[in-house]
N, C-alpha and C. Protein backbone atom coordinates (compact mmCIF):
# COMPACT_ATOMS: atom_id res chain seq x y z
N UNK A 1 0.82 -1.19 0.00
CA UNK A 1 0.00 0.00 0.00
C UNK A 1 0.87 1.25 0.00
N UNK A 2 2.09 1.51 0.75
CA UNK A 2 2.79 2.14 0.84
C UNK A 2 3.62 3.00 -0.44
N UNK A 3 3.72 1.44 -1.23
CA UNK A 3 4.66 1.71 -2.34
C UNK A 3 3.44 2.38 -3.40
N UNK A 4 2.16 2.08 -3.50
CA UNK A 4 1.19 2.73 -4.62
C UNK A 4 0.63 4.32 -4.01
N UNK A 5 0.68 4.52 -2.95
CA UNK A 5 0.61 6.18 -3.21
C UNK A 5 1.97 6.79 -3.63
N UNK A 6 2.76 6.66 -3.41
CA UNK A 6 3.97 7.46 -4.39
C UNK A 6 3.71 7.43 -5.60
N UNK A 7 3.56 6.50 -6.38
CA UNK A 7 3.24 5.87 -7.71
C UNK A 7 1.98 6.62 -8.15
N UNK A 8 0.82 6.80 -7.32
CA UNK A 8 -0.32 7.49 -7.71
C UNK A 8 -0.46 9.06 -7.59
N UNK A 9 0.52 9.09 -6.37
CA UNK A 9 0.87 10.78 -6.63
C UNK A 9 1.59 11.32 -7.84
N UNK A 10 2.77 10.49 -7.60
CA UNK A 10 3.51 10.76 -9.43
C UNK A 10 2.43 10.76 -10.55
N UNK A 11 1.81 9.90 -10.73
CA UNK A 11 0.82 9.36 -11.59
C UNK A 11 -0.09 10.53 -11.55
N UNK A 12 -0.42 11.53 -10.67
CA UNK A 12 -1.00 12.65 -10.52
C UNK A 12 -0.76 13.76 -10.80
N UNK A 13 0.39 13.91 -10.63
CA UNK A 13 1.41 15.02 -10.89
C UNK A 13 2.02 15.04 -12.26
N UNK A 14 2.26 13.77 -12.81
CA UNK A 14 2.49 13.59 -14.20
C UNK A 14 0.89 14.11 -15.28
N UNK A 15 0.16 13.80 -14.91
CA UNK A 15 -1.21 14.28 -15.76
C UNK A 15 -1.39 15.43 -15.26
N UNK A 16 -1.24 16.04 -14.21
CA UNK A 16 -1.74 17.94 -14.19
C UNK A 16 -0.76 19.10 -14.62
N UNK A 17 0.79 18.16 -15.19
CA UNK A 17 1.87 19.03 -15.51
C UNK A 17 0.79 19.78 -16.76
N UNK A 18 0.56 19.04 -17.46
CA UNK A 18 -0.01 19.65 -18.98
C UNK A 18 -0.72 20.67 -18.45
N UNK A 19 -1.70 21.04 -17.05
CA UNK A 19 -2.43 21.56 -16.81
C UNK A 19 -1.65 23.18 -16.49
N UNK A 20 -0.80 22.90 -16.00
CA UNK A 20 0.28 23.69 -15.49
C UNK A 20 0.50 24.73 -16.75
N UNK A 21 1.41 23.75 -17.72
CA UNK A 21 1.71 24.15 -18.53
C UNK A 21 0.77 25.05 -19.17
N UNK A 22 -0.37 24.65 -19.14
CA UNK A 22 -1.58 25.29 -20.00
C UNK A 22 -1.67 26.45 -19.21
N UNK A 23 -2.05 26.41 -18.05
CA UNK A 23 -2.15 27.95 -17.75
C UNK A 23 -1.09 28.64 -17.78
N UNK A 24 0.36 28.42 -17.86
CA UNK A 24 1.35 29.52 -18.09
C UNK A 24 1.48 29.77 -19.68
N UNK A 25 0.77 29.11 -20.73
CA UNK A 25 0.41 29.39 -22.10
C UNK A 25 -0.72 30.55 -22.22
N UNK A 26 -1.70 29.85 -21.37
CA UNK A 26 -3.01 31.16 -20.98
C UNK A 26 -2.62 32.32 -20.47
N UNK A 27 -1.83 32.49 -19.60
CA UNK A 27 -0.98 33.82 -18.79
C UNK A 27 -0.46 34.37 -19.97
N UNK A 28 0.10 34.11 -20.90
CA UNK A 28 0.84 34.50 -21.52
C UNK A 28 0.17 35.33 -22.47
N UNK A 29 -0.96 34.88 -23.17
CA UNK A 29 -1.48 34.97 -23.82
C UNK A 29 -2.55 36.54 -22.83
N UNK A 30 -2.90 35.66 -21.96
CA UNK A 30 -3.55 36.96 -21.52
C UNK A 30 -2.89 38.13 -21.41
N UNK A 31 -1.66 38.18 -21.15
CA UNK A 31 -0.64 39.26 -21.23
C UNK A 31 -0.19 39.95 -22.37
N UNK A 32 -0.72 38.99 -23.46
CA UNK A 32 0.17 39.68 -24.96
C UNK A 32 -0.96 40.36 -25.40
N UNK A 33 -2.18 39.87 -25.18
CA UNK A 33 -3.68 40.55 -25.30
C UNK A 33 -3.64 41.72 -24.84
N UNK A 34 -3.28 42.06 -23.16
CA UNK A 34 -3.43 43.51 -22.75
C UNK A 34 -2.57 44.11 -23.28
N UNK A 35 -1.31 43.94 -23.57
CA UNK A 35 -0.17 44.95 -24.15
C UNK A 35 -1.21 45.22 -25.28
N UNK A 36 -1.31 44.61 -26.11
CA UNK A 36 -2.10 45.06 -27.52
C UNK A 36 -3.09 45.87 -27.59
N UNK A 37 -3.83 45.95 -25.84
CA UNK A 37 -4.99 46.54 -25.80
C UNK A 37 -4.39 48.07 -25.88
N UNK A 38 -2.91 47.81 -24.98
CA UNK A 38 -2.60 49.27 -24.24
C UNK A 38 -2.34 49.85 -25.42
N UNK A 39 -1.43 48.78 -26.57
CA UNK A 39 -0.96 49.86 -27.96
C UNK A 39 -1.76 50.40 -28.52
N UNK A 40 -3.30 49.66 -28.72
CA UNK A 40 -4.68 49.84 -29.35
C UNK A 40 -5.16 51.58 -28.79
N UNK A 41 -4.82 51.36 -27.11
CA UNK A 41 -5.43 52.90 -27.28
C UNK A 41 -4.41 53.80 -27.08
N UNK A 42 -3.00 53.57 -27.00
CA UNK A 42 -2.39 54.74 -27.37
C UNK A 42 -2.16 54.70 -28.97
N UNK A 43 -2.17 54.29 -29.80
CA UNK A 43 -2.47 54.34 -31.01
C UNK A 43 -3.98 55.27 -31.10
N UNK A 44 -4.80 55.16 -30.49
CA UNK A 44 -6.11 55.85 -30.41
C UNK A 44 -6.14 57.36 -30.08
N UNK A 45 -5.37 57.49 -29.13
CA UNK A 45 -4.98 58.71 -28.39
C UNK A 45 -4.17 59.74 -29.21
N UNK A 46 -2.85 59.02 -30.27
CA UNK A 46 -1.90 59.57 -31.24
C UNK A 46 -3.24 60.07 -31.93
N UNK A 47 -4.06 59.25 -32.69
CA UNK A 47 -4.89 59.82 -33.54
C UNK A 47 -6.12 61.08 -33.45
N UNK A 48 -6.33 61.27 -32.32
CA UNK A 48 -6.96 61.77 -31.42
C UNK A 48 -6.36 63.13 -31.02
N UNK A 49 -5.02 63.04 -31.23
CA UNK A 49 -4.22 64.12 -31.14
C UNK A 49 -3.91 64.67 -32.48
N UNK A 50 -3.74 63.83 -33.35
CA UNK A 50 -3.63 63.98 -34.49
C UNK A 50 -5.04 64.94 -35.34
N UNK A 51 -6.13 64.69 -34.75
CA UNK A 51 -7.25 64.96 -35.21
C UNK A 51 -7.61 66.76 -34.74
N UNK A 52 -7.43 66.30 -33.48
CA UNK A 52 -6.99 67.71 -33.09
C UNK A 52 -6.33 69.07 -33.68
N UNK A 53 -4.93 68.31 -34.29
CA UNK A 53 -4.01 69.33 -34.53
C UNK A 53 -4.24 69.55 -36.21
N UNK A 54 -4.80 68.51 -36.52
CA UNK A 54 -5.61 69.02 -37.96
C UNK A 54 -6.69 70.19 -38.01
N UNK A 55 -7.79 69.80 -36.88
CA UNK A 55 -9.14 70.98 -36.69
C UNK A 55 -8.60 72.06 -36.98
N UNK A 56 -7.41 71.93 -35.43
CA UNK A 56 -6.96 73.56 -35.36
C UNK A 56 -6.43 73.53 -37.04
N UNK A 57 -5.53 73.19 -37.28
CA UNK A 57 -5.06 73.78 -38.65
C UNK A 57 -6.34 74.06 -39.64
N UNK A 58 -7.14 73.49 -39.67
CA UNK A 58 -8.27 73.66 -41.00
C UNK A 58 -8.56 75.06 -40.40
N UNK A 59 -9.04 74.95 -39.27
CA UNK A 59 -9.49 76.42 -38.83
C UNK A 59 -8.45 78.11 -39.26
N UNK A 60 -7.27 77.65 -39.09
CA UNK A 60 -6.46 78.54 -39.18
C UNK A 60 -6.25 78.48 -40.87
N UNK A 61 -5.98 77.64 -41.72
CA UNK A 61 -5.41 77.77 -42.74
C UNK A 61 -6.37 76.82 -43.70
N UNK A 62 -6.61 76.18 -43.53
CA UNK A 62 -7.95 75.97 -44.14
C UNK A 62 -7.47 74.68 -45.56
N UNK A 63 -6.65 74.59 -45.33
CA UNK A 63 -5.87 73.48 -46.83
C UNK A 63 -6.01 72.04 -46.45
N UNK A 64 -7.02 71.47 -46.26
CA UNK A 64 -7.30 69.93 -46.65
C UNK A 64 -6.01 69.01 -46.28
N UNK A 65 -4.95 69.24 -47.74
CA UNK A 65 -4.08 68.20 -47.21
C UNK A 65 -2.65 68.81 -46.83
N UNK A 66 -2.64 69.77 -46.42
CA UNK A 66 -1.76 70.38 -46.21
C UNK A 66 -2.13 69.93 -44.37
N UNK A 67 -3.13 70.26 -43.87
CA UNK A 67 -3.84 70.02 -42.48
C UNK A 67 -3.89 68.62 -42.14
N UNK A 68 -3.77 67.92 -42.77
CA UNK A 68 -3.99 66.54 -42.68
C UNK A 68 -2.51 66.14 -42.15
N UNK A 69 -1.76 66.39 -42.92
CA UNK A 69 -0.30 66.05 -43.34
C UNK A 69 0.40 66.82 -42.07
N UNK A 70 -0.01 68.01 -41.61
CA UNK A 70 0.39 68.45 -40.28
C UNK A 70 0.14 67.78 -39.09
N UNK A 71 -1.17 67.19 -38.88
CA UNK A 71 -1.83 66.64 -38.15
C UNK A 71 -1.15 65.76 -37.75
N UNK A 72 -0.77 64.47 -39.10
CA UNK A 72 -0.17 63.47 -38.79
C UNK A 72 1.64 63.28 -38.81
N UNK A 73 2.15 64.47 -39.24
CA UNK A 73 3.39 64.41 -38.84
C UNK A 73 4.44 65.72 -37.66
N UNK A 74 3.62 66.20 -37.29
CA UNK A 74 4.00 67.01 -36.04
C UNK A 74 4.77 65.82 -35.06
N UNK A 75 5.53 66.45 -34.52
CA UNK A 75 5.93 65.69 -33.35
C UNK A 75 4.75 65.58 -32.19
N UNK A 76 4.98 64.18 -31.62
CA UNK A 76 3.69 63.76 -30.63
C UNK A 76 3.62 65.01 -29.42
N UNK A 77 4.42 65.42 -29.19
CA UNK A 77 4.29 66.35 -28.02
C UNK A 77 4.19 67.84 -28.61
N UNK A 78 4.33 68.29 -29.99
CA UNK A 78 3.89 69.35 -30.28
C UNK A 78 2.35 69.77 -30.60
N UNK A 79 2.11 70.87 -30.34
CA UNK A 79 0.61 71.44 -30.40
C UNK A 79 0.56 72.15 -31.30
N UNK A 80 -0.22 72.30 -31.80
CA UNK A 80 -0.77 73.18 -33.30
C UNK A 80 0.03 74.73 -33.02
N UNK A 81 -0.41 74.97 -31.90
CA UNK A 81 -0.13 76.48 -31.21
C UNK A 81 1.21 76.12 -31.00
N UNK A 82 1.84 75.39 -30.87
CA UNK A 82 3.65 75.00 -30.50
C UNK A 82 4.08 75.36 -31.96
N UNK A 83 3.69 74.59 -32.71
CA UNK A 83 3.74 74.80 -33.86
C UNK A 83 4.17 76.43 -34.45
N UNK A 84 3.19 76.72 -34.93
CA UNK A 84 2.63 78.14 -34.96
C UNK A 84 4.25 79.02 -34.72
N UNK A 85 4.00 78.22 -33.47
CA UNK A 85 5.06 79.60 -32.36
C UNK A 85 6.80 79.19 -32.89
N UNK A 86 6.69 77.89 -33.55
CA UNK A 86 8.07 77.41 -33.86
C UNK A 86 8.45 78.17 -34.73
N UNK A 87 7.01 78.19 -36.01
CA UNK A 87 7.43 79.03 -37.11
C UNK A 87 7.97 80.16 -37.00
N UNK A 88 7.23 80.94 -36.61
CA UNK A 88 7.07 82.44 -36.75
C UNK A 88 8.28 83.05 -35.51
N UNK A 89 9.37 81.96 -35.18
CA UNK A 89 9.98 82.46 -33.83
C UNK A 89 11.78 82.18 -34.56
N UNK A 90 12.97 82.72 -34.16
CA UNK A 90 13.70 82.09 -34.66
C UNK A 90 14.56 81.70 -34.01
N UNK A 91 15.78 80.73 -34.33
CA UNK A 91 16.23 79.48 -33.62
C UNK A 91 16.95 80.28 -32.66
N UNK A 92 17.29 81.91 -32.77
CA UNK A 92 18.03 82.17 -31.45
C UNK A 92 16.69 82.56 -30.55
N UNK A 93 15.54 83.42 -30.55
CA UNK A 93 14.57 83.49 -30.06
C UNK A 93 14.11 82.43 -29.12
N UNK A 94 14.12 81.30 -30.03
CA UNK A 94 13.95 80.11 -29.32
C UNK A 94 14.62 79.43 -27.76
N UNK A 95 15.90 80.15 -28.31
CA UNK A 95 16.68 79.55 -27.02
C UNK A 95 17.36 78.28 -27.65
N UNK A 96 17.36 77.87 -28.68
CA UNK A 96 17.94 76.32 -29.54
C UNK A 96 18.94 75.94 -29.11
N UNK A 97 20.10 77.08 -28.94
CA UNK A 97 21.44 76.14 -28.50
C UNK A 97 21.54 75.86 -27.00
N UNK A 98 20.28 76.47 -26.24
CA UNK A 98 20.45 76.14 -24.82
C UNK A 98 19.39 74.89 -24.68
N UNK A 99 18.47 74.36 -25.72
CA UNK A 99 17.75 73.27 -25.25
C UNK A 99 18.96 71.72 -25.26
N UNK A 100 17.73 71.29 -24.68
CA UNK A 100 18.31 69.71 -24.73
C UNK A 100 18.40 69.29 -25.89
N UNK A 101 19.04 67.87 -26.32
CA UNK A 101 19.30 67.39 -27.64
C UNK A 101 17.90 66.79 -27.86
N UNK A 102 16.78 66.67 -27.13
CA UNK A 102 15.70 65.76 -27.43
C UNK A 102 14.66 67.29 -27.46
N UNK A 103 14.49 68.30 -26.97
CA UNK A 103 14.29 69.67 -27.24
C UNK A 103 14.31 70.43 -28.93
N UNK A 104 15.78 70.22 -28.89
CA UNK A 104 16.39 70.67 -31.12
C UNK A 104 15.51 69.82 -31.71
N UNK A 105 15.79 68.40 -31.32
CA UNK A 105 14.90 67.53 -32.10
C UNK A 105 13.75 67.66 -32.45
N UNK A 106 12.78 67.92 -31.26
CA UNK A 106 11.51 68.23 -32.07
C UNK A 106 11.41 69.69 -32.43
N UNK A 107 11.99 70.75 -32.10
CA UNK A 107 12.02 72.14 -33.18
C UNK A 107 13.03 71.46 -34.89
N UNK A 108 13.50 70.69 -34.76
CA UNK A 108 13.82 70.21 -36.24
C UNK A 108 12.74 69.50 -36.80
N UNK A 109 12.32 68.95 -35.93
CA UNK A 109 10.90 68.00 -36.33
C UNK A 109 10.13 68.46 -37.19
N UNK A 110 9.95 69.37 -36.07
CA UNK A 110 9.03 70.39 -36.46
C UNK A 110 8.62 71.28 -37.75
N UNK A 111 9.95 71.95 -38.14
CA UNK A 111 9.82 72.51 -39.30
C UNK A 111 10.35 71.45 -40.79
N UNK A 112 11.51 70.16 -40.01
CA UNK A 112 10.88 69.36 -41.10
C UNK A 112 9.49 68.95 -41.86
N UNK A 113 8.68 68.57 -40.62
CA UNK A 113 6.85 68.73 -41.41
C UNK A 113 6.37 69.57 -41.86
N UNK A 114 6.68 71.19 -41.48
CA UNK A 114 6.27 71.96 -41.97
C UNK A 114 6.93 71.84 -43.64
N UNK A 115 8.07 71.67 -43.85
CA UNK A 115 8.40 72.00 -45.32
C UNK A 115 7.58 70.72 -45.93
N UNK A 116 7.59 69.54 -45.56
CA UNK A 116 7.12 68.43 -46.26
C UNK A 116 5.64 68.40 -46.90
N UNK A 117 5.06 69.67 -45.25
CA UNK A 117 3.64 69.63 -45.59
C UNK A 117 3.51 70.54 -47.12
N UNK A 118 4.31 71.66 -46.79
CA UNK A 118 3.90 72.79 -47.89
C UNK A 118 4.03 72.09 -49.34
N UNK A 119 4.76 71.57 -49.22
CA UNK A 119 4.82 70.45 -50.93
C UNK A 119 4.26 69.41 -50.90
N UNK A 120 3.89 68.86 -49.91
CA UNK A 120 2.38 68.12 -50.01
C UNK A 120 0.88 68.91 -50.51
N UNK A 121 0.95 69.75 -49.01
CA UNK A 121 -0.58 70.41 -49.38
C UNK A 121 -0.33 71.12 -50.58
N UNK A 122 0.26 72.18 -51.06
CA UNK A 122 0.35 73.15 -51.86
C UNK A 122 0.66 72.43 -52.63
N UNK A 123 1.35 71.99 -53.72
CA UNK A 123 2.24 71.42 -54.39
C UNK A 123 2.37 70.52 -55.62
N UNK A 124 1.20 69.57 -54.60
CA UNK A 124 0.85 68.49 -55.20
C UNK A 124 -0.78 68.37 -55.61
């Protein structure tokens, strides 16, 4: 009697490994699901911002794809009104050689889209 519960515990433990296994397949899965959810709505949110910074532009300038093309290539942390203020300001005004290197970047960003847009919207 002694010697068949070891044998039946093994025997137990050998058939619920799969079970095991299965739920750290399910975990996994449930986990790759929420990341996707989280990309789903910051992907939602970019666009959302994006949509935004188009309005304002239609409102101000009124060019279809010129507004579109702003919308969607502004830097994520710039605002229509950031924008605006990049243009019409200049790189010593700005303060440029005293920002950070991640700072230049998006004032380069920045007026990179702007030229891309004008030969988009206008242009083409």
């Amino acid at each position: 009697m002694t010697r068949r519960v070891p044998i039946l515990f093994l025997g137990c433990l050998l058939l619920a490994a799969p079970l095991y296994a299965g739920q750290d397949d399910m975990q996994e899965k449930i986990q790759q699901l929420e990341q996707q959810i989280q990309e789903l709505k910051a992907l939602k949110a970019r666009q959302d911002v994006g949509k935004q910074k188009t309005d304002q532009c239609m409102k101000a300038i009124g060019e279809e794809k010129f507004c579109g093309c702003i919308g969607t290539n502004l830097p994520a942390g710039v605002t229509f009104e950031q924008y605006v203020h990049t243009l019409v300001t200049t790189k010593d005004e700005l303060g440029y050689d005293a920002m950070t290197p991640e700072q230049q970047k998006s004032v380069d960003d920045t007026l990179k889209a702007r030229d891309r847009c004008v030969d988009k919207g206008f242009f083409n």
